[in-house]
N, C-alpha and C. Protein backbone atom coordinates (compact mmCIF):
# COMPACT_ATOMS: atom_id res chain seq x y z
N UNK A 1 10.27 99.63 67.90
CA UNK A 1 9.00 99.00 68.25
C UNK A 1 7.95 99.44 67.24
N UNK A 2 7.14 98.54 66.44
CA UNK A 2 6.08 98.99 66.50
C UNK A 2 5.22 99.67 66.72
N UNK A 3 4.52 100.95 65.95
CA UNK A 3 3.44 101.88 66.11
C UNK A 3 1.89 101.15 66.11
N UNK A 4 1.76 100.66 65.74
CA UNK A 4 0.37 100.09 65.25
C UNK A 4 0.24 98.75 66.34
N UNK A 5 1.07 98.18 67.36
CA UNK A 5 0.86 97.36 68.11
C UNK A 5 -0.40 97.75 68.95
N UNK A 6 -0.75 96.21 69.70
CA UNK A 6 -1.76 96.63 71.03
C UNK A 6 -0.94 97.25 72.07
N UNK A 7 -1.03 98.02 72.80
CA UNK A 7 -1.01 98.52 74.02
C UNK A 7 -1.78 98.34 75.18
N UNK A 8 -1.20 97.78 76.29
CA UNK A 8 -2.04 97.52 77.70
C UNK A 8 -2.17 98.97 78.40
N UNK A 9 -3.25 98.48 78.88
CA UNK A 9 -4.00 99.69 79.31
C UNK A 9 -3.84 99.96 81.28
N UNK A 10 -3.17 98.55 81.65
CA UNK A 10 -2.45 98.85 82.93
C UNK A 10 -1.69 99.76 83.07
N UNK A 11 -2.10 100.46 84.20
CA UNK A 11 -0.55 101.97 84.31
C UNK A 11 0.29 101.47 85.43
N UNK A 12 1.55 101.88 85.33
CA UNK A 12 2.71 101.35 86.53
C UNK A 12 2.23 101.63 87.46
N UNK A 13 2.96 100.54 88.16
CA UNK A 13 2.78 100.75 89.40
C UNK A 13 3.57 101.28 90.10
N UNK A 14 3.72 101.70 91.30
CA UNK A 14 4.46 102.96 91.99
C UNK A 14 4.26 102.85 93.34
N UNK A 15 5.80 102.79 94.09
CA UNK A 15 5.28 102.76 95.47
C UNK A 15 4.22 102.92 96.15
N UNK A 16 3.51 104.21 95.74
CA UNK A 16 2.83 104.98 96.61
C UNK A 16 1.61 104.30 96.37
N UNK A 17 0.95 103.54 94.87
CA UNK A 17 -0.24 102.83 94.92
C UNK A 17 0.00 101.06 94.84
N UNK A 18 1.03 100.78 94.84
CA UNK A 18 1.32 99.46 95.13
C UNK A 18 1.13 98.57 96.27
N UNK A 19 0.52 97.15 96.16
CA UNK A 19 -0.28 96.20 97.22
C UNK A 19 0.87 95.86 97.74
N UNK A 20 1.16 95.37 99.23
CA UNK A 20 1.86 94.70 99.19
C UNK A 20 3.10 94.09 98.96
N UNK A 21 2.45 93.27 98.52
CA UNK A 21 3.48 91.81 97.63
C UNK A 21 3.92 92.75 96.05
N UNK A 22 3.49 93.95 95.91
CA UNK A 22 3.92 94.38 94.96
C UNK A 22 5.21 95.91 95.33
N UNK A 23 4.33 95.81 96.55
CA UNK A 23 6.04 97.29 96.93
C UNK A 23 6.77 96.49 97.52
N UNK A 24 6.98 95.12 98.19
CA UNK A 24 8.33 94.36 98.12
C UNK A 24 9.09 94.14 97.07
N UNK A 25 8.02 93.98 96.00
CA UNK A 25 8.96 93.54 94.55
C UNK A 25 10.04 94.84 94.23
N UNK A 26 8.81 96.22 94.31
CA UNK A 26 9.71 97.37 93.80
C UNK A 26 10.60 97.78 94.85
N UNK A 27 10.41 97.54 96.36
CA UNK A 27 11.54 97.85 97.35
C UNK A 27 13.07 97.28 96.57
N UNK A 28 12.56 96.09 96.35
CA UNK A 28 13.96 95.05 95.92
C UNK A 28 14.64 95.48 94.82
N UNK A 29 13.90 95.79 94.16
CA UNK A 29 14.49 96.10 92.57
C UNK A 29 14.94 98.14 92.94
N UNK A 30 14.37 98.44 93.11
CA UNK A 30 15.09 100.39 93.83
C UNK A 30 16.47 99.41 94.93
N UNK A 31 16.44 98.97 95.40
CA UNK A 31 17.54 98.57 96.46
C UNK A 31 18.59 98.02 95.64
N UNK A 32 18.40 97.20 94.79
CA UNK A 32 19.25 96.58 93.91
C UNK A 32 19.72 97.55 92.89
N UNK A 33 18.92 98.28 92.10
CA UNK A 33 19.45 98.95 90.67
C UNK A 33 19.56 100.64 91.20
N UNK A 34 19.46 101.11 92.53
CA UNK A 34 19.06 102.57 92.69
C UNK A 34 17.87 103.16 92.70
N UNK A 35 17.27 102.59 91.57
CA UNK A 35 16.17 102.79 90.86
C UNK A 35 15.11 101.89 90.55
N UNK A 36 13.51 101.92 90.14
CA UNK A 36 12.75 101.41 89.94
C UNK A 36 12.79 101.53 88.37
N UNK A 37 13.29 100.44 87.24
CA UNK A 37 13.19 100.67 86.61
C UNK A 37 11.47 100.73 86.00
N UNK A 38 11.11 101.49 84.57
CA UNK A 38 10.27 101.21 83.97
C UNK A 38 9.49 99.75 83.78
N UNK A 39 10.33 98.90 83.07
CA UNK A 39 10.42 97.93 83.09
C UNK A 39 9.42 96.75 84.10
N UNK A 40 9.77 97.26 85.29
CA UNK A 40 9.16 96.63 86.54
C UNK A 40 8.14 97.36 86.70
N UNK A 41 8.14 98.54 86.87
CA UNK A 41 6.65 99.32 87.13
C UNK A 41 5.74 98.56 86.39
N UNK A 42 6.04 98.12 85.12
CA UNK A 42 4.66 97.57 84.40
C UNK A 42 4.57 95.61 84.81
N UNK A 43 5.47 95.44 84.89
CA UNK A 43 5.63 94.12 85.13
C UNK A 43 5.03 93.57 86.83
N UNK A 44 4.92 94.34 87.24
CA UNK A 44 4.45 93.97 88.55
C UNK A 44 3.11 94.05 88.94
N UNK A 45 2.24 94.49 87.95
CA UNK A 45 0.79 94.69 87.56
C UNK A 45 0.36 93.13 88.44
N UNK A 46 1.52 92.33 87.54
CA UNK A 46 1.42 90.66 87.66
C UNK A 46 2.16 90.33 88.57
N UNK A 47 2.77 90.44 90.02
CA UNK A 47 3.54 89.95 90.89
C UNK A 47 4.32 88.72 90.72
N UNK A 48 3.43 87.48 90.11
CA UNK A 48 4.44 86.53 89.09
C UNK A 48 5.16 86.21 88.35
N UNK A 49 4.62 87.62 87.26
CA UNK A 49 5.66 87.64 86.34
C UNK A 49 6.94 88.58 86.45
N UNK A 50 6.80 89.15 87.20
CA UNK A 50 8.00 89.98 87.99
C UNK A 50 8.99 89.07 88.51
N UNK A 51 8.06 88.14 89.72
CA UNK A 51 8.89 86.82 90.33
C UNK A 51 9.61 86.07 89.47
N UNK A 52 8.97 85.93 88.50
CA UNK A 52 9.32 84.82 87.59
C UNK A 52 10.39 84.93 86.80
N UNK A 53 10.61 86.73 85.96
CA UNK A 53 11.37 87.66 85.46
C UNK A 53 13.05 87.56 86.36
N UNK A 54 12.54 87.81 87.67
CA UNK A 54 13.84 88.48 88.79
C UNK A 54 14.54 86.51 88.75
N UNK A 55 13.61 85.75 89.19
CA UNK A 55 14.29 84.37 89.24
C UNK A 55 15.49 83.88 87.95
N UNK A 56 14.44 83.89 86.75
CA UNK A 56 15.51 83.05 85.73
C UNK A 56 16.58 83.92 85.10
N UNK A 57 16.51 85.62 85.64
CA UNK A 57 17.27 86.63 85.56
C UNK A 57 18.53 86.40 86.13
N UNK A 58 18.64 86.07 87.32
CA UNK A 58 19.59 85.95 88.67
C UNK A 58 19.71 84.49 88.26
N UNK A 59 19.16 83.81 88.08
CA UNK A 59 19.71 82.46 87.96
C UNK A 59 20.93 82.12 86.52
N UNK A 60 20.43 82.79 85.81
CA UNK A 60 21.16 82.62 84.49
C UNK A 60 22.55 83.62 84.88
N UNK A 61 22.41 84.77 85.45
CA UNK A 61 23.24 85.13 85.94
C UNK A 61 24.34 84.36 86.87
N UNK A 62 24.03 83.66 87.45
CA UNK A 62 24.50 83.09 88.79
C UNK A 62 25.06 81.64 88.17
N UNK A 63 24.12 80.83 87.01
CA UNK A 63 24.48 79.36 86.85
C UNK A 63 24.97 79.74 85.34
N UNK A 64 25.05 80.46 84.99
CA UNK A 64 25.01 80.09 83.38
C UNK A 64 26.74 79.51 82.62
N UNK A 65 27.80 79.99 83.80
CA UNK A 65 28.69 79.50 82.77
C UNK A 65 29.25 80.49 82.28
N UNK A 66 28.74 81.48 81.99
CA UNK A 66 29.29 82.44 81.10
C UNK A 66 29.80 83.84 82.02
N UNK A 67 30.95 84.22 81.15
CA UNK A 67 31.30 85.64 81.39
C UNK A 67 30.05 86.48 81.56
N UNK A 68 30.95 87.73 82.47
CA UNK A 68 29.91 88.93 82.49
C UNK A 68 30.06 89.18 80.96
N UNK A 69 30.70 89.20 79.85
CA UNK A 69 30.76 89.99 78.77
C UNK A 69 29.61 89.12 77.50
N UNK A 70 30.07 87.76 77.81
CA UNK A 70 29.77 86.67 77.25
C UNK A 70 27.96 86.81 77.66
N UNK A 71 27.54 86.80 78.93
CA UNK A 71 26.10 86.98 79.13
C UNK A 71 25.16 88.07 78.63
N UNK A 72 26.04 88.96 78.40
CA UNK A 72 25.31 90.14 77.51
C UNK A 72 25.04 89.91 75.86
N UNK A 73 26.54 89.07 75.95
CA UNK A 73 26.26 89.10 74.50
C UNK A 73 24.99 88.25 74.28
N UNK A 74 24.83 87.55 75.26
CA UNK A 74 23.27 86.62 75.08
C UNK A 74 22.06 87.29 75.43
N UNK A 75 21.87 88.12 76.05
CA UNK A 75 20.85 88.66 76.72
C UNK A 75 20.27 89.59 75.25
N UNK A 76 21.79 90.62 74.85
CA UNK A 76 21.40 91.55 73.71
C UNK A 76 21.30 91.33 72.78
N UNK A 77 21.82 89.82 72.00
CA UNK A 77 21.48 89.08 71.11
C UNK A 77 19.46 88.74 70.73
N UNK A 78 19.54 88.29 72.20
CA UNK A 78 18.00 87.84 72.08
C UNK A 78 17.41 88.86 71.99
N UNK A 79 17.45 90.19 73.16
CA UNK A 79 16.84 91.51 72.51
C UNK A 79 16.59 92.35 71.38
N UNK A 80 18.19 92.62 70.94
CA UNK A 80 17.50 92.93 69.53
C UNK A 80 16.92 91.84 68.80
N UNK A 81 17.16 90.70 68.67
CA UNK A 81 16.50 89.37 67.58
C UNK A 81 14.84 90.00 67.97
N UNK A 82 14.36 89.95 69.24
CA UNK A 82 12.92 90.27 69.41
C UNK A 82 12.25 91.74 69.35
N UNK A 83 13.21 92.31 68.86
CA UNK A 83 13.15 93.98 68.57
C UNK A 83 12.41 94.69 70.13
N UNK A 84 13.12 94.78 70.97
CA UNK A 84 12.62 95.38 72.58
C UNK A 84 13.83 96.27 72.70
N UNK A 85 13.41 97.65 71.90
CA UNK A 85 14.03 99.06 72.06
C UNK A 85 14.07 98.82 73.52
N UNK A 86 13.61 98.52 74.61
CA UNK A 86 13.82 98.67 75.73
C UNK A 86 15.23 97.67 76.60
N UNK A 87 14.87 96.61 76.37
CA UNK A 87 16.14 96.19 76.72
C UNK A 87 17.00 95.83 75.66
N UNK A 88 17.32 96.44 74.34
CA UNK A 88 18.47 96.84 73.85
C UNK A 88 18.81 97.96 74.41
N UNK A 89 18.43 98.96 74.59
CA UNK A 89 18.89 99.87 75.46
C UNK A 89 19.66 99.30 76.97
N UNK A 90 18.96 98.70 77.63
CA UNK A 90 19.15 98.38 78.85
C UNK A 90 20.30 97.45 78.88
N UNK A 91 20.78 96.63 77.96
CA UNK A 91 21.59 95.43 77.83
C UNK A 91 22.77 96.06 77.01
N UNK A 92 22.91 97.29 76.50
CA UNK A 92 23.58 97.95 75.71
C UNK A 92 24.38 98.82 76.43
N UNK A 93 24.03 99.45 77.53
CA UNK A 93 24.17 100.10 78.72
C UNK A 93 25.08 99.36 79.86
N UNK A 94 24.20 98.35 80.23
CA UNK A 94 24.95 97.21 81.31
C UNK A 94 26.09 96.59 80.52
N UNK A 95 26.45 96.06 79.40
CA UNK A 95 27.13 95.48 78.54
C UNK A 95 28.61 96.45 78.62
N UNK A 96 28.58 97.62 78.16
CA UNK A 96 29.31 98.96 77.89
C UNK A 96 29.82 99.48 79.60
N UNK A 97 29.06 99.32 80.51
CA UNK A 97 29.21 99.64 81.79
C UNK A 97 29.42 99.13 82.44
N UNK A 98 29.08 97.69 83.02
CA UNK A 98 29.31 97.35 83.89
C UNK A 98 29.52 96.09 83.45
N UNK A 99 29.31 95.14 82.58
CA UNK A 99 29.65 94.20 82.26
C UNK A 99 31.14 94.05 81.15
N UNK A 100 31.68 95.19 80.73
CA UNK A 100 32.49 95.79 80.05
C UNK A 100 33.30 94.45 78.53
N UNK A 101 31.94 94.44 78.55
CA UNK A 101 31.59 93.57 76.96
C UNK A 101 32.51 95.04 76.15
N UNK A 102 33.30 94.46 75.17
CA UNK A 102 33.95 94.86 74.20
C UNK A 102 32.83 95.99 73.21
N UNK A 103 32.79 97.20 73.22
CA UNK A 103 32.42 97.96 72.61
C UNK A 103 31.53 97.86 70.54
N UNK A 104 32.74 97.09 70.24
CA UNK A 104 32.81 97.00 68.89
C UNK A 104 31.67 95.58 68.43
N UNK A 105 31.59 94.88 69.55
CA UNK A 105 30.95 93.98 70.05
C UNK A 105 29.25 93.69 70.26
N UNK A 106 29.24 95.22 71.16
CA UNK A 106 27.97 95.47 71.45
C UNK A 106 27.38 96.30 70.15
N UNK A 107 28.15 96.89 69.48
CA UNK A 107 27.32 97.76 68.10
C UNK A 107 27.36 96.50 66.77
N UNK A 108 28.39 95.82 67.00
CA UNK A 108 28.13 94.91 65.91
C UNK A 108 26.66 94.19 66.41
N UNK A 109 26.34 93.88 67.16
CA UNK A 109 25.06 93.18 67.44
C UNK A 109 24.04 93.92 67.35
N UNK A 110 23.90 95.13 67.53
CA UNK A 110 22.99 96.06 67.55
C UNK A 110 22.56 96.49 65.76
N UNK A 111 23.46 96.14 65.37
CA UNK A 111 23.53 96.45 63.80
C UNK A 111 23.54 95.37 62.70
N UNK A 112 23.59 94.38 63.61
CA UNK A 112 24.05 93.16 62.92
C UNK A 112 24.52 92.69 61.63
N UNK A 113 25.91 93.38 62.46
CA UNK A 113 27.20 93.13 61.55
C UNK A 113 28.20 91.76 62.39
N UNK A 114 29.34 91.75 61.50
CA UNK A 114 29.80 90.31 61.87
C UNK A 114 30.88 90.98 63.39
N UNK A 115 31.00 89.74 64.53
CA UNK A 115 31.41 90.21 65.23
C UNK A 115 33.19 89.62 65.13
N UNK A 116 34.03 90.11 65.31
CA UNK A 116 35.31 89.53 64.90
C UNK A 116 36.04 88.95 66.46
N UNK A 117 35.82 89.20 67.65
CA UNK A 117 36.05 87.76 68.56
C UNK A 117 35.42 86.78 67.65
N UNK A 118 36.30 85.46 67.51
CA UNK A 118 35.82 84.36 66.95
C UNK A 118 34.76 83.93 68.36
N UNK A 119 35.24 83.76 69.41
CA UNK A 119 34.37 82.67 70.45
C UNK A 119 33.11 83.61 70.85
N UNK A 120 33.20 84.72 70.74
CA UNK A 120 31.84 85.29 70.89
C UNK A 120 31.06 85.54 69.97
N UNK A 121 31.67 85.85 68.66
CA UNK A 121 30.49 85.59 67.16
C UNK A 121 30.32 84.29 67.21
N UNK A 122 30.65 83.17 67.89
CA UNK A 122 30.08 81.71 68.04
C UNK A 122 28.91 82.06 68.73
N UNK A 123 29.16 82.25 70.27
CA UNK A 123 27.70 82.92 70.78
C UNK A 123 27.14 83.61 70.37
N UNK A 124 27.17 84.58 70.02
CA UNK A 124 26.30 85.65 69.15
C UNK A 124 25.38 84.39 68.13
N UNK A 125 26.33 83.73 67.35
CA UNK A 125 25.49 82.77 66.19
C UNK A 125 24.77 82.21 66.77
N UNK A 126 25.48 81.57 67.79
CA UNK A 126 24.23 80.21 67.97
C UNK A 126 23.03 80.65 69.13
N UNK A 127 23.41 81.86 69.86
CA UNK A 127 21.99 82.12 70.84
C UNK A 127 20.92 82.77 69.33
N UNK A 128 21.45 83.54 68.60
CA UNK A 128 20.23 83.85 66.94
C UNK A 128 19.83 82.32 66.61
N UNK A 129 20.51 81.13 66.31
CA UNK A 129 20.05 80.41 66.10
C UNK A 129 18.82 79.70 66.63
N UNK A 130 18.94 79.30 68.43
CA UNK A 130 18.38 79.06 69.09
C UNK A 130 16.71 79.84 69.26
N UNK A 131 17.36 81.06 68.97
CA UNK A 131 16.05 81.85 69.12
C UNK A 131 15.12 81.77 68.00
N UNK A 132 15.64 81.78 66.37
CA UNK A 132 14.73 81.57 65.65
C UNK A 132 14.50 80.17 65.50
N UNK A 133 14.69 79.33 65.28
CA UNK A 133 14.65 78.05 65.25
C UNK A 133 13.93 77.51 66.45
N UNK A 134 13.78 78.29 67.26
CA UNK A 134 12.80 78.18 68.25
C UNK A 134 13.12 76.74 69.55
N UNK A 135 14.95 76.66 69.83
CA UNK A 135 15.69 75.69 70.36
C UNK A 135 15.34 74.66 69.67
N UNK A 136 15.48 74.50 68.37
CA UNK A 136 15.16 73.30 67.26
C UNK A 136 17.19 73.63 66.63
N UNK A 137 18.28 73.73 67.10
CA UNK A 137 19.67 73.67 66.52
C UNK A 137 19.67 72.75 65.49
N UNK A 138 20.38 72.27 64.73
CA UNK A 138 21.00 71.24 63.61
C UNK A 138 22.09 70.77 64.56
N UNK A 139 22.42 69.11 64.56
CA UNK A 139 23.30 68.66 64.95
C UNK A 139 24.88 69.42 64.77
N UNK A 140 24.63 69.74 63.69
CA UNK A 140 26.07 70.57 63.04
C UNK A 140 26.18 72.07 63.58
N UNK A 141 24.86 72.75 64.03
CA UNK A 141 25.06 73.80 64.40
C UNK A 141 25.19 73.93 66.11
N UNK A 142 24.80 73.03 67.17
CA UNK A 142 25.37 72.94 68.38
C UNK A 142 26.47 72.43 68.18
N UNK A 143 27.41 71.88 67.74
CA UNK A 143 28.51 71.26 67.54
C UNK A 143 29.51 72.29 67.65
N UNK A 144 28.89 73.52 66.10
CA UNK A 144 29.80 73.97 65.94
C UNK A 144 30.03 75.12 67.17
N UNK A 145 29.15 75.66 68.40
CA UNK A 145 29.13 76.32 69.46
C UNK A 145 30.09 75.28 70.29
N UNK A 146 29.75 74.08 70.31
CA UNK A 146 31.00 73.11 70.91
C UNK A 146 32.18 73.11 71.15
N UNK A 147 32.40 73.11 69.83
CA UNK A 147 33.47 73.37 69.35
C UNK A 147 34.31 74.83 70.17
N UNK A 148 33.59 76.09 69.70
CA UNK A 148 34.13 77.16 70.32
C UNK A 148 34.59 77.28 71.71
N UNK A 149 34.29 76.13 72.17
CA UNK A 149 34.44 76.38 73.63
C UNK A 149 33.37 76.52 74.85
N UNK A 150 32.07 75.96 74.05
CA UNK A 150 31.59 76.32 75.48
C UNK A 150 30.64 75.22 75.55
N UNK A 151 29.79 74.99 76.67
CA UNK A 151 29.39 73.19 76.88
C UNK A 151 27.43 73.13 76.71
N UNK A 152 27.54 71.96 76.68
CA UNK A 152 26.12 71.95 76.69
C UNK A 152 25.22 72.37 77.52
N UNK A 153 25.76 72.10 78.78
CA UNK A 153 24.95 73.49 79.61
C UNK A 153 25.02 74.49 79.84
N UNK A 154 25.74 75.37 78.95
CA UNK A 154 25.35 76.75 78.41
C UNK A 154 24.65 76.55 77.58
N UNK A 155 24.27 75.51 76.81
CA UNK A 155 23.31 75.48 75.78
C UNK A 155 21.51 75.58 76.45
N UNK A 156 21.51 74.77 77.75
CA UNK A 156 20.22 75.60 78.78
C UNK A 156 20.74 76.58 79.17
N UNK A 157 21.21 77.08 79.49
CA UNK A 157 21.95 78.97 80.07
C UNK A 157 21.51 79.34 79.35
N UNK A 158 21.44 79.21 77.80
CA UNK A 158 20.79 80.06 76.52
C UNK A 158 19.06 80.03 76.77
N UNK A 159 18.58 78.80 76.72
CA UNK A 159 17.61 78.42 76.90
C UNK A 159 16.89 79.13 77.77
N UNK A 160 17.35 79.16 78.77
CA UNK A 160 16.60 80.24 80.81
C UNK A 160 17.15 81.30 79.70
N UNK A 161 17.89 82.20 79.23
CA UNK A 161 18.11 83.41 78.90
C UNK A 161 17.09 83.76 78.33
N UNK A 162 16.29 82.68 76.78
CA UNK A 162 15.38 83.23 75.97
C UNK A 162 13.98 83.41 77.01
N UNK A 163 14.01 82.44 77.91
CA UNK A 163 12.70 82.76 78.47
C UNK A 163 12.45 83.75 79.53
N UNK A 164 13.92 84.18 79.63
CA UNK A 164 13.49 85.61 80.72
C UNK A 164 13.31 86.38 79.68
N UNK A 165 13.95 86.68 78.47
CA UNK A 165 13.67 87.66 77.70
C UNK A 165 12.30 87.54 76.81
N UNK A 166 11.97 86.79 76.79
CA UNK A 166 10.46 86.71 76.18
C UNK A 166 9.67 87.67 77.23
N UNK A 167 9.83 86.95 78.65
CA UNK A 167 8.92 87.55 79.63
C UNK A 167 9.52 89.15 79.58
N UNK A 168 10.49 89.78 79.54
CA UNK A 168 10.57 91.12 79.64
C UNK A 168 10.55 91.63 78.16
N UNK A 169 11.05 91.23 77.02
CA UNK A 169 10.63 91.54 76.28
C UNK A 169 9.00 91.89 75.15
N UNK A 170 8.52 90.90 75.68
CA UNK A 170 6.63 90.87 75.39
C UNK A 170 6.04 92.10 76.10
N UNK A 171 6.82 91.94 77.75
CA UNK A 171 5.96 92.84 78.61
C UNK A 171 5.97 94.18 77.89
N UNK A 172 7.50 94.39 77.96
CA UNK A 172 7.78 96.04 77.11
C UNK A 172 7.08 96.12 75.86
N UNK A 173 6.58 95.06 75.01
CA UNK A 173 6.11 95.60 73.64
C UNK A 173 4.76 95.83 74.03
N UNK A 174 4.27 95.08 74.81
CA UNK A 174 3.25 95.48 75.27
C UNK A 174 2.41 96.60 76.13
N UNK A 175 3.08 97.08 76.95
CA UNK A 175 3.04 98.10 77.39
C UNK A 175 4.20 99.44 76.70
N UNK A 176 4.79 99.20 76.08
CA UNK A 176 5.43 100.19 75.10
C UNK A 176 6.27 100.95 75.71
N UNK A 177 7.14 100.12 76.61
CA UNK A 177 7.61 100.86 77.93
C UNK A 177 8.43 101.85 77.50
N UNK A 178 8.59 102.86 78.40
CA UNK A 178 9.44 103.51 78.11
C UNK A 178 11.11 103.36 78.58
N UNK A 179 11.82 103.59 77.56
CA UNK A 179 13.28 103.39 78.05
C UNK A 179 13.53 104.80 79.33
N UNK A 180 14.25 104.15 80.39
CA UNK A 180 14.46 104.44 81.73
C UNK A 180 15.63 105.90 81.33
N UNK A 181 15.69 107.07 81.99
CA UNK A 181 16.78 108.25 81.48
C UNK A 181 18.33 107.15 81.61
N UNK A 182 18.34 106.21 82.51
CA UNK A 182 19.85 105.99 82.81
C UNK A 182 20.31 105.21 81.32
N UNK A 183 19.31 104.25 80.78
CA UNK A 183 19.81 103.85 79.73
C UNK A 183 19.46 104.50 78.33
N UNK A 184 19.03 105.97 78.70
CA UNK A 184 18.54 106.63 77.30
C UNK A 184 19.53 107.25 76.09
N UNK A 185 20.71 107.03 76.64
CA UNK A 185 21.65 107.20 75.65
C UNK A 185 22.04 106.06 74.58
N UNK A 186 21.65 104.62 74.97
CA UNK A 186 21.95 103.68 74.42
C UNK A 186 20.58 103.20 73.62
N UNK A 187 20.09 103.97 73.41
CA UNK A 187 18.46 103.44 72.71
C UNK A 187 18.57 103.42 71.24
N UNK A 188 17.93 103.09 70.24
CA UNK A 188 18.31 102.57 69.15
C UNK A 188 17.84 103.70 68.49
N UNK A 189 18.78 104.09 67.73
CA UNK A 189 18.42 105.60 67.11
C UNK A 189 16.85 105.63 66.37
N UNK A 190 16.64 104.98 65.85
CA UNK A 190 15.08 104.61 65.45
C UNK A 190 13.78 104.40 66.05
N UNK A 191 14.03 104.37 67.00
CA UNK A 191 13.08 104.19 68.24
C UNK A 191 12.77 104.64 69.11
């Protein structure tokens, strides 16, 4: 991340001073992950964008089409592409743990080196594509994701992926979150 960025000047929020509609959010998310991640503490400042975060999160999860291994590779693709030490950590972690994405897999992306599954260096390519190109593909370059095997509606699965990660990724650069102890082993040596 960035040294010289802006920083928000909102501090997490935390059970103990949280409204409401904002210690349901963190009840849910401690009930779900164990824990309250970082992540959410700052994100819930905004109760919407939390909502909004947990929705196309679980949804892309739930509709997307894709493997548990295969969804990481999209999630951590877009993360590092947007440089969020925080959820490269976090997606690097879940990927390696519980989504048990291929090892060699998750550091080739992190390093971005070539990944040698052919059908997942397809994904790997074309969610980078999508993201810089700003979902502007070349006829030839959705094709060639086509081709690999996977359909056009994973091509919105990609789509809901970039926009949850914008929303958690912005939040973290913005507030400069800190990576959580559970995923602090997977943090990007530079950061």
């Amino acid at each position: 991340m960035l040294n010289n960025t802006f920083k928000i000047g909102l501090d997490p929020v935390t059970l103990e001073n949280a409204d409401d509609k904002q210690r349901e959010i963190l009840e849910k998310a401690k009930k779900a992950n164990g824990m309250i991640p970082n992540m959410y503490s700052n994100m819930v400042n905004l109760p919407g964008l939390q909502e909004t975060y947990d929705k196309g999160y679980h949804s892309f999860r739930q509709e997307s089409g894709f493997t548990p291994a295969e969804q990481e590779v999209v999630l951590l693709t877009i993360s590092v592409a947007n440089s969020c030490n925080y959820c490269t950590a976090a997606h690097s972690y879940i990927a390696e743990n519980v989504s048990k994405t291929p090892k060699d897999v998750i550091e080739a992306i992190r390093q971005g080196k070539e990944i040698q599954d052919e059908k997942l260096a397809a994904l790997h390519k074309f969610t980078k594509i999508m993201n810089e190109s700003r979902g502007n593909p070349t006829p030839e370059e959705a094709q060639a994701f086509l081709d690999a095997g996977y359909s056009e509606k994973q091509i919105l699965a990609i789509i809901l992926a970039q926009a949850t990660k914008t929303i958690s990724n912005y939040s973290n650069h913005i507030f400069h979150t800190e990576v959580d102890e559970a995923f602090s082993g997977s943090k990007l040596e530079n950061a």
